[in-house]
Protein backbone atom coordinates (compact mmCIF):
# COMPACT_ATOMS: atom_id res chain seq x y z
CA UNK A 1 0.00 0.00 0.00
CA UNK A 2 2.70 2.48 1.09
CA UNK A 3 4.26 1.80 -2.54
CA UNK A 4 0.92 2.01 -4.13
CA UNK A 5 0.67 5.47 -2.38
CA UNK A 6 3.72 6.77 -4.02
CA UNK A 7 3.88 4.79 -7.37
CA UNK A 8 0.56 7.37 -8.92
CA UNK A 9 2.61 10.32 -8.55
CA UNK A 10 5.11 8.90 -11.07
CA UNK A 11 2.75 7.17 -12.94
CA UNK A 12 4.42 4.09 -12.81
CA UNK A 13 2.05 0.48 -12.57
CA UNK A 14 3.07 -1.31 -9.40
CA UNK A 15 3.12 -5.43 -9.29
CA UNK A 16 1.73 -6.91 -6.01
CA UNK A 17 3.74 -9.39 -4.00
CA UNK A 18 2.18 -10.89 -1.28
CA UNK A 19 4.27 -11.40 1.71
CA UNK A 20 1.17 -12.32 4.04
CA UNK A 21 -2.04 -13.56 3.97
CA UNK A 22 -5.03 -11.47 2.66
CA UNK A 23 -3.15 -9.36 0.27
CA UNK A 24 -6.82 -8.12 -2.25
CA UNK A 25 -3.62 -5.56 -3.85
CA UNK A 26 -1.34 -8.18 -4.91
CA UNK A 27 -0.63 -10.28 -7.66
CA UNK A 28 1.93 -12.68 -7.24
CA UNK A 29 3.00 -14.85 -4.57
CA UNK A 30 6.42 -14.47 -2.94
CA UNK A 31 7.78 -18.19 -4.26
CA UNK A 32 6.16 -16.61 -7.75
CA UNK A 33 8.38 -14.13 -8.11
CA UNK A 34 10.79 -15.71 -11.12
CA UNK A 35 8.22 -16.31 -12.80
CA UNK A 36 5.95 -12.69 -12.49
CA UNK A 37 9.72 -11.00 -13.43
CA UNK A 38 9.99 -13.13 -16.88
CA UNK A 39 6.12 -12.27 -17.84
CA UNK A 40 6.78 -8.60 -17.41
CA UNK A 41 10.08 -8.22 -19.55
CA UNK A 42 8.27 -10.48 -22.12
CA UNK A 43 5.55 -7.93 -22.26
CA UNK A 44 2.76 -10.04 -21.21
CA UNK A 45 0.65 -8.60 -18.50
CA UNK A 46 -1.83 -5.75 -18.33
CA UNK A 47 -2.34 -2.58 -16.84
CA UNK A 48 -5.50 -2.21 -14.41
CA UNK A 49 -6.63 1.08 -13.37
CA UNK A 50 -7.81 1.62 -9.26
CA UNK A 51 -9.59 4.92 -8.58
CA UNK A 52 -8.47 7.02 -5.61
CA UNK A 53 -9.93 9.53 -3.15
CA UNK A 54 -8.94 12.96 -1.97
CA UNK A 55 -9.40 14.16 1.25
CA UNK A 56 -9.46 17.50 2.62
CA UNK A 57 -9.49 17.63 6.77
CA UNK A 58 -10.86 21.34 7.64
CA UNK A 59 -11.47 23.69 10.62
CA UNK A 60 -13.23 26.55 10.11
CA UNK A 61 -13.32 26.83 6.60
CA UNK A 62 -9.22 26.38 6.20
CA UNK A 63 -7.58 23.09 5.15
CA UNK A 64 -5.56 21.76 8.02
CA UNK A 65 -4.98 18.71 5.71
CA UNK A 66 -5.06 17.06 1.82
CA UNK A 67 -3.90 13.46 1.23
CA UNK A 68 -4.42 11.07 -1.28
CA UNK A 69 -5.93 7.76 -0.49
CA UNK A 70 -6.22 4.32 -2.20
CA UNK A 71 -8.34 2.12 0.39
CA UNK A 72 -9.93 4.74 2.44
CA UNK A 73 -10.56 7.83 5.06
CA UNK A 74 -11.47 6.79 8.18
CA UNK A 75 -12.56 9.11 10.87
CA UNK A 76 -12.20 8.19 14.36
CA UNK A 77 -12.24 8.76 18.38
CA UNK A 78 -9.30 9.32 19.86
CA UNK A 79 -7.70 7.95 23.24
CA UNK A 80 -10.69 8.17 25.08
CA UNK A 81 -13.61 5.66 24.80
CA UNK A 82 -16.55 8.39 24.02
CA UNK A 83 -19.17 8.07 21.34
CA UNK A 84 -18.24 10.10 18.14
CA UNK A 85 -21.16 11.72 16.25
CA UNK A 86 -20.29 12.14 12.59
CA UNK A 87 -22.74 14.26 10.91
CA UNK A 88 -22.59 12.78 7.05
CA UNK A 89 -23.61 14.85 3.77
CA UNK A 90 -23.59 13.60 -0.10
CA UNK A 91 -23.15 16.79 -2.74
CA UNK A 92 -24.03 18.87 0.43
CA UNK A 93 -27.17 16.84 1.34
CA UNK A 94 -27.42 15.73 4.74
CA UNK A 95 -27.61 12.16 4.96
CA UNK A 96 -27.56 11.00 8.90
CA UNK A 97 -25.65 11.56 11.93
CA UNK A 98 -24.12 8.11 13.26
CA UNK A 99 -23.12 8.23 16.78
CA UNK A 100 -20.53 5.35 17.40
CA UNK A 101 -16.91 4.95 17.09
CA UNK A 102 -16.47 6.79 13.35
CA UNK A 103 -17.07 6.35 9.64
CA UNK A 104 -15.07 4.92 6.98
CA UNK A 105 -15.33 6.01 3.43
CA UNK A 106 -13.62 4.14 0.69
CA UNK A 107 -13.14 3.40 -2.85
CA UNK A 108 -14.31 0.11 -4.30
CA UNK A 109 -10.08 -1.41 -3.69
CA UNK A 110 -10.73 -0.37 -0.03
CA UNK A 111 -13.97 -2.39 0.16
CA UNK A 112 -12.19 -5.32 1.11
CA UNK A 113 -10.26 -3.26 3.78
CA UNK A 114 -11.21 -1.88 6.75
CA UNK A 115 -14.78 -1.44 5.14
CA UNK A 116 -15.78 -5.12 5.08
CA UNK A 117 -14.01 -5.98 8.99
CA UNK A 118 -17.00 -2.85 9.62
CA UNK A 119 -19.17 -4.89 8.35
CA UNK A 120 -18.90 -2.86 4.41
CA UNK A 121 -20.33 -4.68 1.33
CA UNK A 122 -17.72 -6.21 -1.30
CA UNK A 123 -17.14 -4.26 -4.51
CA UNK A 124 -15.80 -4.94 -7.73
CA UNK A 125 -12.38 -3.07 -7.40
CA UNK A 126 -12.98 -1.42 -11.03
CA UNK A 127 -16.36 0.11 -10.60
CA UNK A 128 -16.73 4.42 -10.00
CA UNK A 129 -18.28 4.14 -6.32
CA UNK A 130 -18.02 5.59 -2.80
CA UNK A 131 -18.80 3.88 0.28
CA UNK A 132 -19.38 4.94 3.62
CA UNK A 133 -19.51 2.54 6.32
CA UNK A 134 -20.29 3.28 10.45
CA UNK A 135 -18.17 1.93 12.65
CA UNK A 136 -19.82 0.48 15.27
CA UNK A 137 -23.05 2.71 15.53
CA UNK A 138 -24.98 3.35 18.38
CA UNK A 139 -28.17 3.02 16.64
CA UNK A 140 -30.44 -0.41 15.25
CA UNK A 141 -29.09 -0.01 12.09
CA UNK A 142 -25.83 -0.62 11.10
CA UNK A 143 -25.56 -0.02 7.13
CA UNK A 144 -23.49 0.91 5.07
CA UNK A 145 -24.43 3.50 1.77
CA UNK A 146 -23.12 3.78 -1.60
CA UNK A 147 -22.67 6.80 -3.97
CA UNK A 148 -21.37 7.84 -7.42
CA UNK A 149 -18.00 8.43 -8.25
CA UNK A 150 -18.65 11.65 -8.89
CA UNK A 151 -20.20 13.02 -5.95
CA UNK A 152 -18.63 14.21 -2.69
CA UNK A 153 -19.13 12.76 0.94
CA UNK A 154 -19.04 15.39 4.02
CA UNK A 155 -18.05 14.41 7.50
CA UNK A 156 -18.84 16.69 9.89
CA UNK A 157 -17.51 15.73 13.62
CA UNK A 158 -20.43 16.92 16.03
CA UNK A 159 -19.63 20.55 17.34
CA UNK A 160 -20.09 19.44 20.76
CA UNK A 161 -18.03 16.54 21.08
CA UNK A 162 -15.00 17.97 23.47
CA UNK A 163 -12.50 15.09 22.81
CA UNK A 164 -10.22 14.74 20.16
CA UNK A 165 -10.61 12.55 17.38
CA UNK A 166 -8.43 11.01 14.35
CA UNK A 167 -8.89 10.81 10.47
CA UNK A 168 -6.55 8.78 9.53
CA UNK A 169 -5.42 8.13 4.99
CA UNK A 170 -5.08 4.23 4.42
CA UNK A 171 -3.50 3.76 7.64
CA UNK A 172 -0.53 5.92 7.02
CA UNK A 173 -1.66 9.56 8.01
CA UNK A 174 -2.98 10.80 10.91
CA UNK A 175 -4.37 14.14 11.37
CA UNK A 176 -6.22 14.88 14.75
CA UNK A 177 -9.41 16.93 14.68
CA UNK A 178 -11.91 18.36 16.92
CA UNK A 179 -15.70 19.44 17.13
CA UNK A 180 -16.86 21.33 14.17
CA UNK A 181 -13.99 19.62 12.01
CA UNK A 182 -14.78 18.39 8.67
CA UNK A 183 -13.30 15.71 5.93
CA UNK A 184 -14.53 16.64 2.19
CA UNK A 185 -13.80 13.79 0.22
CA UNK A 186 -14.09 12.83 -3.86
CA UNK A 187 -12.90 11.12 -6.38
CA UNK A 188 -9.21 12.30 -6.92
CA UNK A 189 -7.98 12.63 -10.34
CA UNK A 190 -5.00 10.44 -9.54
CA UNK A 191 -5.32 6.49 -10.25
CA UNK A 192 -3.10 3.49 -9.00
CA UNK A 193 -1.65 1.29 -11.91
CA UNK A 194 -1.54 -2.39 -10.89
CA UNK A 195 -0.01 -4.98 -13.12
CA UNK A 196 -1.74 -8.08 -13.56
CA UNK A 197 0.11 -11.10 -15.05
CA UNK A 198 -2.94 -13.47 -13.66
CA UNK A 199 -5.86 -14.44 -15.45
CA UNK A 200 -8.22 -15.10 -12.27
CA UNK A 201 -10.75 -12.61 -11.80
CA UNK A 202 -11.94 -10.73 -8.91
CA UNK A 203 -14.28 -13.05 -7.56
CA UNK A 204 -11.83 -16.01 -8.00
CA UNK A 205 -9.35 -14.04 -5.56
CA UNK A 206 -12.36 -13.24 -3.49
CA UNK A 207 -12.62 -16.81 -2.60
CA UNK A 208 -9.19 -17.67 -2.77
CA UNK A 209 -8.47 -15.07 0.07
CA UNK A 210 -11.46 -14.65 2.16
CA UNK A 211 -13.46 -18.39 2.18
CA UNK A 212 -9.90 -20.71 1.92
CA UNK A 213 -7.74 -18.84 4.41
């Protein structure tokens, strides 16, 4: 991921090696390796396209923040075990407020992230989508909702909570926020190149990595 993070702004495709166990990002397995290297310099592999999100963390109408992220934007509580409210808009729209422990929004590669442990529906990594996904709400409903590609998703931390809470860029940025805080986030212009030497599709991975474990 931390590679994937960096590769876009060069605009170089990235090839996947996975060194654990879930690895949705990855392409090859580490005792593969020989044979991924002789596909490449013969030419024979393709180029998929991931979409990305930006984020823009804000307090009172000035950007404390603007990252790039490939899985997803997760705002959070912070030390302290208090209920965050996270006041949610689409295009400006208010949606809900979910009282709980945050909100996660990601692309349709972060669906298989953080998303689906919150309990996120699985999405075909090459589809235009948004999803936001409570994290443990407070309420008797639990779901998760899905946008366009092209809209924006506002979250607005309630202006009373008094703690301190986290939105954190695929697990690699952190920037703390407060009451009245916001995180605007769209589609970025930026994609992630992956190289795929594989012919299994997405839904042969899907069982490969989440049913045969």
């Amino acid at each position: 991921l931390k590679v994937a993070r960096k590769a876009y702004k060069k605009d170089l495709p990235i090839l996947g090696i996975n060194l654990g166990s879930m690895g949705f990002l990855t392409e090859v397995d580490k005792n593969d390796i020989d044979n991924a290297v002789e596909h490449i310099l013969s030419g024979n592999y393709a180029v998929e396209k991931r979409m990305m999100l930006e984020a823009v963390v804000k307090r009172d109408g000035n950007a404390l923040g603007c990252d790039i992220a490939l899985n997803d934007v997760v705002i959070s509580r912070g030390a302290l075990s208090r209920i965050l409210h996270v006041k949610t808009f689409i295009n400006d729209i208010f949606v809900d407020s979910f009282p709980g422990d945050g909100l996660i929004v990601s692309s349709p590669t972060g669906s298989t992230a953080y998303s689906l442990s919150a309990g996120g529906p699985i999405v075909e990594p090459d589809l235009d989508l948004i999803i936001v996904t409570p994290i443990c709400p407070h309420i008797l409903y639990s779901r998760s909702f899905i946008t366009t590609g092209d809209r924006s998703v506002k979250a607005v931390i309630d202006e009373n909570y008094s703690h301190t809470a986290m939105v954190t860029i695929d697990g690699q940025e952190g920037y703390e926020a407060r009451g009245g805080d916001c995180v605007e986030i769209r589609k970025s212009e930026n994609v992630v190149k992956l190289i795929r030497i594989n012919t299994r599709n997405f839904f042969n991975i899907l069982r490969s990595k989440i049913y045969y474990r």
